[in-house]
Every structure is written in C-alpha cells, then in structure tokens.
Protein backbone atom coordinates (compact mmCIF):
# COMPACT_ATOMS: atom_id res chain seq x y z
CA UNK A 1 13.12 2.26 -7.19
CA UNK A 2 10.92 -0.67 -6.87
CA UNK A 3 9.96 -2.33 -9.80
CA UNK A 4 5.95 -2.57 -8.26
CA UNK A 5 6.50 0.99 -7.63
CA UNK A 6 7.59 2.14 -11.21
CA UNK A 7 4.95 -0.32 -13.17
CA UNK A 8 2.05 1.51 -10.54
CA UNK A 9 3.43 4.89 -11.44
CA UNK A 10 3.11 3.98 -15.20
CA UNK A 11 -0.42 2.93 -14.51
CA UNK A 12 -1.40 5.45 -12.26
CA UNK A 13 0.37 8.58 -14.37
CA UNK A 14 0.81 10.53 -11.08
CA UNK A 15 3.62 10.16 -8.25
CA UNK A 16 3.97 12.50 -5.32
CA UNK A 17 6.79 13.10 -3.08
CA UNK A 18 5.37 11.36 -0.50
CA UNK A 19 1.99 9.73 -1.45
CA UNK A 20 0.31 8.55 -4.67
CA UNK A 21 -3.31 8.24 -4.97
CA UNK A 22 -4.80 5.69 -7.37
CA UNK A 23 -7.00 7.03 -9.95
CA UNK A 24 -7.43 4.15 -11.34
CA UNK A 25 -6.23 1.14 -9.24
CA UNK A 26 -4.14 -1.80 -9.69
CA UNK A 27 -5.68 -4.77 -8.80
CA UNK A 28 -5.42 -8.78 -8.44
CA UNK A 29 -6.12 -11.29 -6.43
CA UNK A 30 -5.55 -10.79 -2.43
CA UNK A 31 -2.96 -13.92 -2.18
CA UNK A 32 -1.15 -12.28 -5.04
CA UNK A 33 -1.13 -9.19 -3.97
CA UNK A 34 0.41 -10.00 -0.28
CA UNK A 35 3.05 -12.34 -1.64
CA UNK A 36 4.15 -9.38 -4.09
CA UNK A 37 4.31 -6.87 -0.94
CA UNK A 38 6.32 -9.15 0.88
CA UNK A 39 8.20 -11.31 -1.52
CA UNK A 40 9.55 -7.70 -3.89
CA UNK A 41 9.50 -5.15 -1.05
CA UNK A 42 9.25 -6.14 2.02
CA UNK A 43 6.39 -4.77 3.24
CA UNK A 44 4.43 -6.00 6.11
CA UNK A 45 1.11 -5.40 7.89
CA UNK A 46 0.80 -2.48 10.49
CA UNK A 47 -2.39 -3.46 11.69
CA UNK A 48 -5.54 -6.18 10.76
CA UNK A 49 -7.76 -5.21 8.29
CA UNK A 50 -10.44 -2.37 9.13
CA UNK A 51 -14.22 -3.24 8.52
CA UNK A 52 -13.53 -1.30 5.22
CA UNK A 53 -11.37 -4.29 4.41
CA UNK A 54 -8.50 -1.44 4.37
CA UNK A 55 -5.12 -2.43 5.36
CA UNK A 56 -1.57 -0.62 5.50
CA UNK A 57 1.65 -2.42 4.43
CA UNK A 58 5.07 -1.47 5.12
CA UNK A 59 8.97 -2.07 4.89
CA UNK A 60 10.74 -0.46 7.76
CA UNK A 61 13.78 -0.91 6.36
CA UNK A 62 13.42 0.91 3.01
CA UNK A 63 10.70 3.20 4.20
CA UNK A 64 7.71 2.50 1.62
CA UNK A 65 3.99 1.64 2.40
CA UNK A 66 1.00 0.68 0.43
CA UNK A 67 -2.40 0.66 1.58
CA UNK A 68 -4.42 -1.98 -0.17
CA UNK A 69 -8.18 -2.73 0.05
CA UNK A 70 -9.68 -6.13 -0.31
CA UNK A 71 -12.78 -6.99 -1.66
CA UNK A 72 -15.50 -9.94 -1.47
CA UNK A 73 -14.75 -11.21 -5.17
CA UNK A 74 -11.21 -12.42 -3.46
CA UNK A 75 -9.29 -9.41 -5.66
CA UNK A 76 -7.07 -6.34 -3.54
CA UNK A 77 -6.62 -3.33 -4.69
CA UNK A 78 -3.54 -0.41 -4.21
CA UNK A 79 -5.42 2.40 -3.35
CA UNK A 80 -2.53 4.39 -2.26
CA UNK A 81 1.34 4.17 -1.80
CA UNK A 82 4.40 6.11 -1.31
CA UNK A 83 7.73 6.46 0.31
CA UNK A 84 9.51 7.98 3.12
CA UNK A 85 7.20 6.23 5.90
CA UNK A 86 7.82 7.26 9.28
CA UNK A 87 9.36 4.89 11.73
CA UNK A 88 8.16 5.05 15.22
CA UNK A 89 5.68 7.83 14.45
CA UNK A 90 2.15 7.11 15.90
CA UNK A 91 1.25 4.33 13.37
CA UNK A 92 -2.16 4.39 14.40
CA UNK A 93 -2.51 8.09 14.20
CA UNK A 94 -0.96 7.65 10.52
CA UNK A 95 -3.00 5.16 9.46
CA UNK A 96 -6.44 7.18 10.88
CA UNK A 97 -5.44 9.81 8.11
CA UNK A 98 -5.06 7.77 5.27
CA UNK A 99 -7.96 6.02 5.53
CA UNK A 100 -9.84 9.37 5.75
C-alpha cells in the first residue's frame, strides 16, 4: 500500500474499505501536497477546484483518490481518501457526493 496512504492511516486511526474520513487532517503546503499526489501515487486532478477550494485527485491506474482542500494561508489539506475508485463511472456524479 502506499506509503502516503499508511502514514495518513496512522494519523487518522480509521481506514474504511472504500473511504477514510479525516478526523483530524493532514496538512502542508498546496505545492507540496500536489507534487506528493503526483510524484508517490500518481494521482491527478478530475476536475478544477470548486469555490470551496475542494478538489478530487486520482490514479486511474491503481485506483486511489484523495480529495484535498486548499486554503488562503497557501496550506491543503486531505480531507478524505480511499481506494477502489471507479473508472468511467460518472466522475461528476462521484465527486457531487463527496463533497456533500
């Protein structure tokens, strides 16, 4: 499993099959945070940020996503994340119910 993954489940103290809310979230700074998505698992963008500053990341190939929220100090936070995302599902539709 993904080293970002493990570390966030130490943090966070919960996993679920296929979602983990944060309790309490891992943050740094936005640049940081995108390069890590990218660079360790290969995560991309679905979609631009919403006006929440909400955006889903993920790695079609090995199936994981995070959602991550920015915020106005320049920090992003992992405010959710799992496995087993759906490829060619309705992304959109997806991505309506997480943020809800």
């Amino acid at each position: 499993m993904k080293l970002f993954i493990s570390t966030m489940t130490l943090v966070l103290g919960a996993t679920f099959a296929t979602t983990a809310m944060a309790d309490s979230n891992v943050c740094m700074p936005a640049g940081e945070m995108k390069a890590a998505l990218t660079d360790w698992y290969g995560e991309k963008p679905v979609a631009a940020p919403t006006q929440a500053k909400e955006q889903l990341w993920v790695s079609q190939e090995t199936g994981t996503w995070t959602m991550i929220k920015g915020f106005s100090d320049g920090n992003a936070c992992v405010i959710a994340q799992g496995d087993d995302w759906m490829t060619g599902a309705d992304q959109d539709q997806i991505l309506a119910q997480l943020q809800d």
